[in-house]
Protein backbone atom coordinates (compact mmCIF):
# COMPACT_ATOMS: atom_id res chain seq x y z
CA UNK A 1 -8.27 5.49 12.92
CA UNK A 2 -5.78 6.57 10.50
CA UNK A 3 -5.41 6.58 6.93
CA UNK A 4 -4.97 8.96 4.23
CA UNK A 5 -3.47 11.53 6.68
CA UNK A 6 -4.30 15.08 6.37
CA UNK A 7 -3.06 17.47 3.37
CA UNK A 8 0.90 17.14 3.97
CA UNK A 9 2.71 20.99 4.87
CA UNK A 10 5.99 22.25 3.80
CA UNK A 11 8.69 21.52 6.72
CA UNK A 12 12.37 21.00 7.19
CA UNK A 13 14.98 21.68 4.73
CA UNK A 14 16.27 18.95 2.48
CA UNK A 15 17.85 15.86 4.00
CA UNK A 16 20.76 14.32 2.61
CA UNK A 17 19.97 11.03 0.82
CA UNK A 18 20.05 8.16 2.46
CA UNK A 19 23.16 5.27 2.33
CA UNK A 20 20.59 2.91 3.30
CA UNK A 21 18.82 0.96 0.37
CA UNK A 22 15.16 0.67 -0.18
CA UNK A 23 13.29 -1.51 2.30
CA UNK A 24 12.31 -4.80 0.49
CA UNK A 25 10.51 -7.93 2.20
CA UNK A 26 11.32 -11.44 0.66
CA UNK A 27 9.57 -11.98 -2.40
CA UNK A 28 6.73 -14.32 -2.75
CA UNK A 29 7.67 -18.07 -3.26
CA UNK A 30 5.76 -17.32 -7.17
CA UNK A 31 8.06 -14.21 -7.39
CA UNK A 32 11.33 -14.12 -8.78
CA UNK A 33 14.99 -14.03 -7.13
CA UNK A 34 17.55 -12.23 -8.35
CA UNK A 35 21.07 -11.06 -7.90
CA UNK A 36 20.88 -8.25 -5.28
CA UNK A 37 17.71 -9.07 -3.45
CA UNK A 38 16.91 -8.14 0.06
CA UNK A 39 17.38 -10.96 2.38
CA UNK A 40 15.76 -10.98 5.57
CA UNK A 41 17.21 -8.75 8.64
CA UNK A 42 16.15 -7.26 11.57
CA UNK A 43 14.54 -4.38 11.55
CA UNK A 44 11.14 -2.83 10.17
CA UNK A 45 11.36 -4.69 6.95
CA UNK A 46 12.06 -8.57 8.36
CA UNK A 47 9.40 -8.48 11.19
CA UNK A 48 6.35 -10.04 11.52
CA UNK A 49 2.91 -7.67 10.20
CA UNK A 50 2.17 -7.62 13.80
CA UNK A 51 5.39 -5.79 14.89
CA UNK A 52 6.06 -4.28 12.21
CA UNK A 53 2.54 -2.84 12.57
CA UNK A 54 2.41 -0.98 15.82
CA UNK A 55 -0.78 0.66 17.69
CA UNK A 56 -1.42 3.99 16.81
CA UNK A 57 -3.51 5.03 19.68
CA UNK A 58 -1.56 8.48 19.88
CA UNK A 59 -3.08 9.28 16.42
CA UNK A 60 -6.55 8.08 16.59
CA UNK A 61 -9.31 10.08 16.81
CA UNK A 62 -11.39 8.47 19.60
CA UNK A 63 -13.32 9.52 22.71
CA UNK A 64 -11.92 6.57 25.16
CA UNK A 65 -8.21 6.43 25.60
CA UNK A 66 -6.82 3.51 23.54
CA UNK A 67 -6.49 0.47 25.62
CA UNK A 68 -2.69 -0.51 26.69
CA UNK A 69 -1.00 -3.46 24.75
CA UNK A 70 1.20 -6.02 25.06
CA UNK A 71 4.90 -5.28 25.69
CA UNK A 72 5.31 -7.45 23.17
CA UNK A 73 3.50 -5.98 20.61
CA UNK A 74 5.21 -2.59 20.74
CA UNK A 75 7.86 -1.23 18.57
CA UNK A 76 11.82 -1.49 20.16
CA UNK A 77 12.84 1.89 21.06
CA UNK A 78 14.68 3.80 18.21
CA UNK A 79 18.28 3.56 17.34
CA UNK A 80 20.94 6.04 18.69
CA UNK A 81 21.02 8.79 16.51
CA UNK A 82 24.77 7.94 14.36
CA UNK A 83 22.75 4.95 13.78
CA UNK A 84 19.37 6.37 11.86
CA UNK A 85 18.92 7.10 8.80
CA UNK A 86 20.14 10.66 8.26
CA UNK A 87 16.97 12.53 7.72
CA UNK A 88 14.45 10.25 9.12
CA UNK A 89 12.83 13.03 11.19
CA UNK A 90 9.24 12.04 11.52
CA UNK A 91 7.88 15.30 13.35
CA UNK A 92 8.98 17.55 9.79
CA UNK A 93 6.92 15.34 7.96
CA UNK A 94 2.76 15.41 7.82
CA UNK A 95 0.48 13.98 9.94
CA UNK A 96 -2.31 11.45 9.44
CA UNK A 97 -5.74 12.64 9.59
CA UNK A 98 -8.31 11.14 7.74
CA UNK A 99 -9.72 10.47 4.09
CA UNK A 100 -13.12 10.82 1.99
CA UNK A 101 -12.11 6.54 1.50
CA UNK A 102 -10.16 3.93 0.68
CA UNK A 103 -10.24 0.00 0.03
CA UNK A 104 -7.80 -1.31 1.73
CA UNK A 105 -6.38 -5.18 1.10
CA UNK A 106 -6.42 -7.30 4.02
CA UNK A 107 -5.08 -10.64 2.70
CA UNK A 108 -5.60 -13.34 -0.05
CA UNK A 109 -9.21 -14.83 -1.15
CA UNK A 110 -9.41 -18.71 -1.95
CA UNK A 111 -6.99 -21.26 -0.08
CA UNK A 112 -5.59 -18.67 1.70
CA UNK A 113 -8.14 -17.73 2.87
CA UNK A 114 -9.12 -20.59 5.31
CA UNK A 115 -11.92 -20.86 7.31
CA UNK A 116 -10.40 -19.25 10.73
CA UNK A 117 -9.65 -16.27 12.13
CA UNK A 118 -6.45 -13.68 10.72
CA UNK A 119 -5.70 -10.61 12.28
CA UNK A 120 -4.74 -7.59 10.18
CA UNK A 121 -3.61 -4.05 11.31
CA UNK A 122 -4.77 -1.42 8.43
CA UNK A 123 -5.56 2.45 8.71
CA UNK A 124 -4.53 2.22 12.33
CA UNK A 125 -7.32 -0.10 13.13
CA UNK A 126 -6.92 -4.22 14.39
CA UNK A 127 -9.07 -6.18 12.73
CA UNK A 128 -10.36 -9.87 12.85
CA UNK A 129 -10.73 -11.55 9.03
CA UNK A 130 -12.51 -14.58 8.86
CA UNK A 131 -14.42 -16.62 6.17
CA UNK A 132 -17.22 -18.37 7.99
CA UNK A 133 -18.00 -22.35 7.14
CA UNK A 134 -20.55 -20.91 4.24
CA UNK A 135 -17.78 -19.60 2.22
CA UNK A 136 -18.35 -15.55 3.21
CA UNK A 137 -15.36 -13.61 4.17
CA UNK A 138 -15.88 -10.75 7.03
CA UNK A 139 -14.19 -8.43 8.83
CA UNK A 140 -14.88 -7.27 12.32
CA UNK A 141 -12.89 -5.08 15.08
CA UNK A 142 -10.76 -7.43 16.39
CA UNK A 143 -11.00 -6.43 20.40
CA UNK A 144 -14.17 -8.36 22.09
CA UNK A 145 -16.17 -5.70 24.06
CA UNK A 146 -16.40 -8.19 26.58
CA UNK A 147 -12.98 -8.00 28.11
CA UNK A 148 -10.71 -6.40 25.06
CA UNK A 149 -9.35 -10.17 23.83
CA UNK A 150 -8.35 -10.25 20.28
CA UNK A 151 -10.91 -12.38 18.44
CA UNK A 152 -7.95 -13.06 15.80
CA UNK A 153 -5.91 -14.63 18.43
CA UNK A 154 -6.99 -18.26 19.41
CA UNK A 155 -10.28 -17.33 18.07
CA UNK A 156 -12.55 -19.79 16.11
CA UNK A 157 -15.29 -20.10 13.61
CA UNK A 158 -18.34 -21.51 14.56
CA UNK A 159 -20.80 -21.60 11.43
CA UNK A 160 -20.90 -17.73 10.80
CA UNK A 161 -19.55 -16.44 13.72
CA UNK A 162 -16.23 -16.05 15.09
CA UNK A 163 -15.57 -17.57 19.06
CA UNK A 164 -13.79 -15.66 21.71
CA UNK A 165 -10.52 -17.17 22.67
CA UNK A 166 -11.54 -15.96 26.20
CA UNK A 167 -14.67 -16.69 27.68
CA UNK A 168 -16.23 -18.04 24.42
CA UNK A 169 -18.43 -15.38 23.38
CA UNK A 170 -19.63 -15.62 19.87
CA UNK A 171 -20.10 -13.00 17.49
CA UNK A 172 -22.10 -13.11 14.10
CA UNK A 173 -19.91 -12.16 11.19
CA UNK A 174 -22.92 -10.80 8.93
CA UNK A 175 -23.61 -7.96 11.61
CA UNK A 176 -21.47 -8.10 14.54
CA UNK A 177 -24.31 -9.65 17.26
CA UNK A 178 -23.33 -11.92 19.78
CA UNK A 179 -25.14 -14.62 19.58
CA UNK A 180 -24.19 -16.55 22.84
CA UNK A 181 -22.40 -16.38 25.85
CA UNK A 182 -21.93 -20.03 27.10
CA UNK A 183 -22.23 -19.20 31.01
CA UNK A 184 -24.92 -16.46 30.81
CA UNK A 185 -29.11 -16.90 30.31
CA UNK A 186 -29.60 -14.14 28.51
CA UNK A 187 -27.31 -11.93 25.65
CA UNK A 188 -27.23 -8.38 26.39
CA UNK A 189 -28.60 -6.30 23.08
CA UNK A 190 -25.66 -4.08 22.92
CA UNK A 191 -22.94 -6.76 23.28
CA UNK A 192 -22.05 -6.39 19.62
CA UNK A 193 -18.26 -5.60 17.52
CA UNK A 194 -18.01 -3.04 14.11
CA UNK A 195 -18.63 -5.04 10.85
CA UNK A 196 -16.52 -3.43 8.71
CA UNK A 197 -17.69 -3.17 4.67
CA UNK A 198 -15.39 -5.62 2.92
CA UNK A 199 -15.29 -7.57 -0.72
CA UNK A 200 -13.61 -10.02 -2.52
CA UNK A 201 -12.31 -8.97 -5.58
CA UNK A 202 -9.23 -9.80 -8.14
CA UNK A 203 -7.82 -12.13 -5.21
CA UNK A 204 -7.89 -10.19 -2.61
CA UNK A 205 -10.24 -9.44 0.57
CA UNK A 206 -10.57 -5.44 0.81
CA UNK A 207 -11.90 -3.81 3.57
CA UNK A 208 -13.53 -0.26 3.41
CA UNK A 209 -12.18 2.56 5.73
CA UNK A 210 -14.18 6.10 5.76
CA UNK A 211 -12.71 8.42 8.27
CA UNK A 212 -16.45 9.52 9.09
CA UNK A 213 -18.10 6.29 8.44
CA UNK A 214 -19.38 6.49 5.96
CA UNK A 215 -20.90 3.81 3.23
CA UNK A 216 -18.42 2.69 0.29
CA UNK A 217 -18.80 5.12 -2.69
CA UNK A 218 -17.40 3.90 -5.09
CA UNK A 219 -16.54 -0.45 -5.98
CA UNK A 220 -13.38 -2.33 -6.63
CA UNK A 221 -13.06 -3.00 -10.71
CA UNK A 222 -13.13 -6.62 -11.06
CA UNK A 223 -10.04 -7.79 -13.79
CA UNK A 224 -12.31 -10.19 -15.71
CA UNK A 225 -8.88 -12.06 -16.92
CA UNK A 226 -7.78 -12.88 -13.09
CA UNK A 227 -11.40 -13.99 -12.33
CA UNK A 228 -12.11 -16.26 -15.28
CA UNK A 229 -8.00 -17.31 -14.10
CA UNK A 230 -7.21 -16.74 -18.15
CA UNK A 231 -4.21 -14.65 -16.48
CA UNK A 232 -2.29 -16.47 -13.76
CA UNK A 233 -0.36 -15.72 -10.61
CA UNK A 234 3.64 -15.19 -11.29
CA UNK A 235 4.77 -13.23 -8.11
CA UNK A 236 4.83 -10.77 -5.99
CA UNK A 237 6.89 -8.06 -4.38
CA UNK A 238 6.74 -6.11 -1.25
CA UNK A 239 8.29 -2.73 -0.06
CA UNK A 240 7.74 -0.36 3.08
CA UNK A 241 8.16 3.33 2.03
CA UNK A 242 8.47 5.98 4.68
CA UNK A 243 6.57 8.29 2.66
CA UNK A 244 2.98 10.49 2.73
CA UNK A 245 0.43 8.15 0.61
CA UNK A 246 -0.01 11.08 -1.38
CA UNK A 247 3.70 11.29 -2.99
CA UNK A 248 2.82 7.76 -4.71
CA UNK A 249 0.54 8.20 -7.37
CA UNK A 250 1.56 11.62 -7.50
CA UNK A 251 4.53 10.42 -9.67
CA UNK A 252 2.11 9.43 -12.19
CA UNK A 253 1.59 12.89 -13.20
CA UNK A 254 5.18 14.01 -12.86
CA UNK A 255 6.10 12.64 -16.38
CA UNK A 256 9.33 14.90 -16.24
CA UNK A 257 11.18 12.13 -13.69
CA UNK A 258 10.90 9.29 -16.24
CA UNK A 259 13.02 10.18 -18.60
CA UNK A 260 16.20 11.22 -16.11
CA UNK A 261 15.20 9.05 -12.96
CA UNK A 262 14.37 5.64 -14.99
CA UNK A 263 16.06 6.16 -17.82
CA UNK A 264 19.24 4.93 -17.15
CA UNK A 265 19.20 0.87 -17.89
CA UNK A 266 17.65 -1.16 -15.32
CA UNK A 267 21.33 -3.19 -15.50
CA UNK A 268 22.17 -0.29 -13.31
CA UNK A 269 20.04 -1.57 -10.47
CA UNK A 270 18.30 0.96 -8.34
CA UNK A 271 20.68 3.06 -6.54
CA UNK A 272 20.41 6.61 -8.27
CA UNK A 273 24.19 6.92 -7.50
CA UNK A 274 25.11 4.23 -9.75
CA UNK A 275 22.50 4.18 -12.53
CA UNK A 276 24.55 6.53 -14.64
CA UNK A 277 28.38 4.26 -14.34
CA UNK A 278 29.39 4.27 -18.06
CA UNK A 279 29.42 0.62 -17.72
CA UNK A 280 25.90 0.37 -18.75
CA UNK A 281 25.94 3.48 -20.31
CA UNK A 282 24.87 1.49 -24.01
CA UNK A 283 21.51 0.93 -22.94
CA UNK A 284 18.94 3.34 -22.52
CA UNK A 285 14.90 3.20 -21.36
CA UNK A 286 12.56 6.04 -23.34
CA UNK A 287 9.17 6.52 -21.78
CA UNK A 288 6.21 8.65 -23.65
CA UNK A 289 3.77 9.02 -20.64
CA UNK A 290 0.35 11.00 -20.50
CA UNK A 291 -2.12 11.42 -17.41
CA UNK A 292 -5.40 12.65 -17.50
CA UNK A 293 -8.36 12.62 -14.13
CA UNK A 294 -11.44 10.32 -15.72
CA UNK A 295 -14.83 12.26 -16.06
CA UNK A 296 -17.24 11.41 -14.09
CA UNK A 297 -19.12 8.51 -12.35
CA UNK A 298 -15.52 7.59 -12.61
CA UNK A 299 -14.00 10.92 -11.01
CA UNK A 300 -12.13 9.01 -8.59
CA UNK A 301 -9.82 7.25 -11.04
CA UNK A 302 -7.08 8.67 -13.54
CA UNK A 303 -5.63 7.19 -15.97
CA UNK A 304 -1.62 7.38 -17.13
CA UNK A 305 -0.57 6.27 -20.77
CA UNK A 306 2.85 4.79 -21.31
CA UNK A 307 5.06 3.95 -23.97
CA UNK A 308 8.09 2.09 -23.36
CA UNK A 309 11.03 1.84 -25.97
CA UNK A 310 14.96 0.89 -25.11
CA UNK A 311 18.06 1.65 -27.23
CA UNK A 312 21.35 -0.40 -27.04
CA UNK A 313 24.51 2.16 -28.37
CA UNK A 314 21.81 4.19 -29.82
CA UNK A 315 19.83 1.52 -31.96
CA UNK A 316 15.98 0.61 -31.08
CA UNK A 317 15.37 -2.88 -29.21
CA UNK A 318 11.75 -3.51 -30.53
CA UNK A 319 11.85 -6.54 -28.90
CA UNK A 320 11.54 -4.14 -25.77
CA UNK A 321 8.69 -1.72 -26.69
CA UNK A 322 5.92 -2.18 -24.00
CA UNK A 323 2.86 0.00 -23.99
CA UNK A 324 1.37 0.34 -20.41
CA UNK A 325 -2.04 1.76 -19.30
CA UNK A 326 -2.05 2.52 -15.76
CA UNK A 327 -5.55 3.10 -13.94
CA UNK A 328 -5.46 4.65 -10.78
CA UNK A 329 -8.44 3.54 -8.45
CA UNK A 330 -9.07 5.69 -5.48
CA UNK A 331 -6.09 6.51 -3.34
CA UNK A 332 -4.16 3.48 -3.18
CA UNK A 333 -5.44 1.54 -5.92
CA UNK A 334 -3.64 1.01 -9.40
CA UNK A 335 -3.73 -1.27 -12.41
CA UNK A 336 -0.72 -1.66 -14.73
CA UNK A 337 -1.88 -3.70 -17.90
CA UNK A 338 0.62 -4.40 -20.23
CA UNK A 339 0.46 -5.35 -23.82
CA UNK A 340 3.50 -6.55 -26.28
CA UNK A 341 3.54 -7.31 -29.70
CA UNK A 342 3.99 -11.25 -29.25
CA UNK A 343 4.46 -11.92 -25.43
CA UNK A 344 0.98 -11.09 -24.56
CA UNK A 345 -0.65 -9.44 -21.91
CA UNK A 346 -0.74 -9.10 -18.21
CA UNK A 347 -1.76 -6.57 -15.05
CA UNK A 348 0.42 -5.64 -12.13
CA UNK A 349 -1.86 -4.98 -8.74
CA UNK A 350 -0.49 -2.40 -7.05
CA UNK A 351 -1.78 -1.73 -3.48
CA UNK A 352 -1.08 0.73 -1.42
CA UNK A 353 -1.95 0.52 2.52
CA UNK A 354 -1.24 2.82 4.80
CA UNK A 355 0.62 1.04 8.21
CA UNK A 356 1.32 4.38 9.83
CA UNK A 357 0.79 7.74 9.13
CA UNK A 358 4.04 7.68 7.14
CA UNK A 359 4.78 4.28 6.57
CA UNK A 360 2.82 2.56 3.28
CA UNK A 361 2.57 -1.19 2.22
CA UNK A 362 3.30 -1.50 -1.30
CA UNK A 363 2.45 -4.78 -3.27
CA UNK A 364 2.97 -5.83 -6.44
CA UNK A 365 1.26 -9.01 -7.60
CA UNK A 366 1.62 -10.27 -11.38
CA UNK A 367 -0.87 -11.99 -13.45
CA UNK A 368 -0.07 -13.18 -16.88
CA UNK A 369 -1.07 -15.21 -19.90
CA UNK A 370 -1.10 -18.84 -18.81
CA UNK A 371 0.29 -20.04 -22.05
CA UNK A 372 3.13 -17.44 -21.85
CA UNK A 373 6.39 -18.95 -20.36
CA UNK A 374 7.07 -17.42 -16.07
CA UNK A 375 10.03 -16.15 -17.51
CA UNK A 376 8.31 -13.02 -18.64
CA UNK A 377 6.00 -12.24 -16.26
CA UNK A 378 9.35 -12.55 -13.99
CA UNK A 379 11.81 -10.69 -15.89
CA UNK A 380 8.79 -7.57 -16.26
CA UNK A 381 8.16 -7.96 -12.15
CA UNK A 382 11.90 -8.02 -11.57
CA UNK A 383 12.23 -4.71 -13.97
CA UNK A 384 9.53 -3.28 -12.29
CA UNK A 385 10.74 -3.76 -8.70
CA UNK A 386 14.00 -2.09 -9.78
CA UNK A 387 12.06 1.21 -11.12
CA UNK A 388 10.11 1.47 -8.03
CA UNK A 389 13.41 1.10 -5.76
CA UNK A 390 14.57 3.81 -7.57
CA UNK A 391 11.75 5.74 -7.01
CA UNK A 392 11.56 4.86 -3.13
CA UNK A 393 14.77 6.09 -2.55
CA UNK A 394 14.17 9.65 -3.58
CA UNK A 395 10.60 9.19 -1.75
CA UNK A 396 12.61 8.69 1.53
CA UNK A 397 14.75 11.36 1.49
CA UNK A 398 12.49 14.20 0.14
CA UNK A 399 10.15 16.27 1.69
CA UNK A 400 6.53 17.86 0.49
CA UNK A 401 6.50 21.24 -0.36
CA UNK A 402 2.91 22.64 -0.72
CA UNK A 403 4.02 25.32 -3.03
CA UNK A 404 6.49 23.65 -5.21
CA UNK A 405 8.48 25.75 -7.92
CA UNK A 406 7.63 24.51 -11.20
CA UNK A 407 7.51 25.29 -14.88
CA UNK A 408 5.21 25.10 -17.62
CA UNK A 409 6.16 21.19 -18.14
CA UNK A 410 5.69 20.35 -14.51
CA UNK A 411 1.41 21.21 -14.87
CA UNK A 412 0.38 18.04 -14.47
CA UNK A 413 1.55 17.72 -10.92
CA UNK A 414 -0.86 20.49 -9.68
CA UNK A 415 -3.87 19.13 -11.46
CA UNK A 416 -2.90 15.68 -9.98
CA UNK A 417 -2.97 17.90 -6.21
CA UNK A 418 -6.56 18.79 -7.47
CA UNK A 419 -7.98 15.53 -8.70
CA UNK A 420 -6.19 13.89 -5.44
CA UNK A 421 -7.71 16.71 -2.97
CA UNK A 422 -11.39 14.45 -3.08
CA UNK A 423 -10.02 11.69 -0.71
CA UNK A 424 -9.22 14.04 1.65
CA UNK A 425 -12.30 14.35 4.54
CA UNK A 426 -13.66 17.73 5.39
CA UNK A 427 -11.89 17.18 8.96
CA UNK A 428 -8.60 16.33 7.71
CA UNK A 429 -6.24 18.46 9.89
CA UNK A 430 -2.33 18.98 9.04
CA UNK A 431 0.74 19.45 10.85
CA UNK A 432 1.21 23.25 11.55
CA UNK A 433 3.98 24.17 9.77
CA UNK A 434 7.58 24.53 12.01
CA UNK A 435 9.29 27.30 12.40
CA UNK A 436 12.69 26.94 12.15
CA UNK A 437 15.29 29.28 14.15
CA UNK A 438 18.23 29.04 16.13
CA UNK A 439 16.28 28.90 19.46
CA UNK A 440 17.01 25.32 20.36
């Protein structure tokens, strides 16, 4: 299994950027439209979880060799090369190899969450998510140890276990037993499947990944306004970023990048080769931003500080000043509360899941004040969304350097490196560094 994947190494020079704009899916039907949204297309960012998703049995660390799939389910062979993105070299880039943990969303809690069987591919394992007829969500490996069928696929829930689509076997959902086997007398005492630790929290169903299996060590905050539903749903947005999980919240700490990356006007839209046209040169975003690592029991969070002001030919928009508090949870965990002086107060979700070793689900789901018009939950999603494009497209075209050059203002990044270094496993391995030469 794969997840947070080994310390990334320094590799290939720089690429050139990319003509090719951030991957977006279609927003959620809550989530709003706007001028310039991704429609759906072929390729990795239109398909199906399931395709988009492929095995990564070449990359898990497991004694057996990983069984063969479906034509089907494997990804089309790549493009020519004067077809790829320039740069998209996969073998300069780090490997995956393992974390100290990570909570890891699997899909929604509630109504959609029926009673019946999903499958899910996270941290390079397939999983089977199921709430059983009492109302408990679990999560089991999805491949019956019977005959490798997907439990997800066809399968059923009968009381608190899940059926096999294939010869019926039934397995308990609270620890993985099969209870029955409709044409044998007797159910061997081994024929069991991996419960994986899961929990419902803020909307979601999490499951808990461990690279040496270990038990979760640390919980999921619960957002008390999203549970007592004081804050309400408005959207959601979803992007793929070919990028180390690492490089994500590490721009939390890079405060420098704010003020000339996402400081141009988000009119601009997210290309960083047009955010600068003097057409929307009036406008300008100014960010005050501070991180800090929390003390412990909370060690594995950090927290980042921001204050938002905008200027239109030089005169402050107070109707835009926005202070943020961002709290980092474990790797790929982050809430984005945001507070304004009479449109209330709200969280952004932010999830990120590793797919691949260098491919990361990002989700952004809104929740505002109910008695605050979807308009602004919208407009602050859709601002968002444009930010974080901007950011993905430098994410996809850069590289990790190990030993970065930096100057006195750039010492937050290496105490993020530190505080970040605790989700990495004492096995994580890394890429050996390659050599480059003329001898190809």
């Amino acid at each position: 299994m794969v997840l947070i994947h080994g310390r990334p190494e320094a590799r290939r020079p720089p690429r050139p950027p990319s003509r090719r704009p951030p991957r977006r899916r279609p927003a959620h039907a809550g989530a709003p439209s706007a001028p310039g949204a991704a429609r759906p297309a072929s390729g990795r960012g239109a398909r199906g979880a399931g395709e988009r998703c492929r095995a990564l049995s070449p990359v898990l660390n497991r004694a057996a060799p990983a069984p063969l799939r479906p034509a089907a389910a494997q990804r089309p062979p790549s493009p020519p090369p004067d077809a790829a993105r320039p740069g998209s070299l996969r073998q300069s880039r780090p490997r995956a190899s393992g974390c100290a943990g990570l909570w890891a969303p699997l899909a929604e809690n509630g109504p959609a969450c029926p009673p019946r069987a999903r499958r899910a591919l996270r941290v390079g394992e397939h999983l089977a998510v199921f709430r059983s007829q009492d109302g408990q969500a679990h999560v089991l490996d999805a491949h019956c140890p019977h005959l490798g069928a997907n439990l997800a696929a066809g399968g059923r829930v009968r009381g608190g276990c899940i059926e096999c689509p294939f010869h019926g076997w039934q397995f308990r959902g609270e620890d993985g037993k099969c209870t029955r086997i409709p044409y044998a007398g007797k159910v061997p005492d081994s024929a069991r499947v991996r419960v994986w630790p899961s929990c419902e929290v803020n909307g979601m169903v999490l499951v808990w990944y461990h690279r040496q299996g270990l038990d979760p060590t640390w919980a999921v905050p619960e957002q008390c306004e999203i549970t007592s539903e004081e804050w309400v749903f408005r959207g959601q947005t979803e992007h793929l970023v070919d990028v180390h999980i690492q490089e994500i919240p590490e721009n939390a700490a890079d405060t420098a990048h704010l003020a000339f990356l996402h400081g141009p006007a988000i009119l601009g839209g997210s290309d960083p080769r047009y955010t600068r046209s003097r057409l929307w040169d009036f406008m300008k975003h100014t960010w005050k931003a501070e991180w800090q690592p929390e003390p412990e029991p909370n060690a594995h969070c950090s927290r980042l500080l921001l204050q938002h002001s905008a200027t239109i030919f030089g005169k402050r928009l107070s109707l835009m000043d926005l202070t943020v508090s961002a709290r980092q949870v474990g790797p790929g965990l982050v809430y984005l509360i945001f507070e304004h002086a009479f449109l209330g107060r709200g969280i952004i979700l932010q999830t990120v899941t590793p797919l691949e070793p260098l491919l990361q689900s990002v989700v952004h789901k809104i929740y505002y004040q109910k008695n605050i018009p979807a308009i602004v939950p919208k407009f602050i999603l859709r601002a968002e969304c444009v930010q974080f494009e901007r950011d993905i497209t430098i994410w996809n075209n850069k590289e990790y350097l190990s030993k970065p050059l930096l100057v006195r203002e750039d010492s937050g990044i290496q105490r993020h490196r530190r505080w970040f270094s605790q989700f990495y496993s004492e096995g994580s391995a890394t890429a050996p560094a390659r050599e480059e030469g003329l001898d190809w």
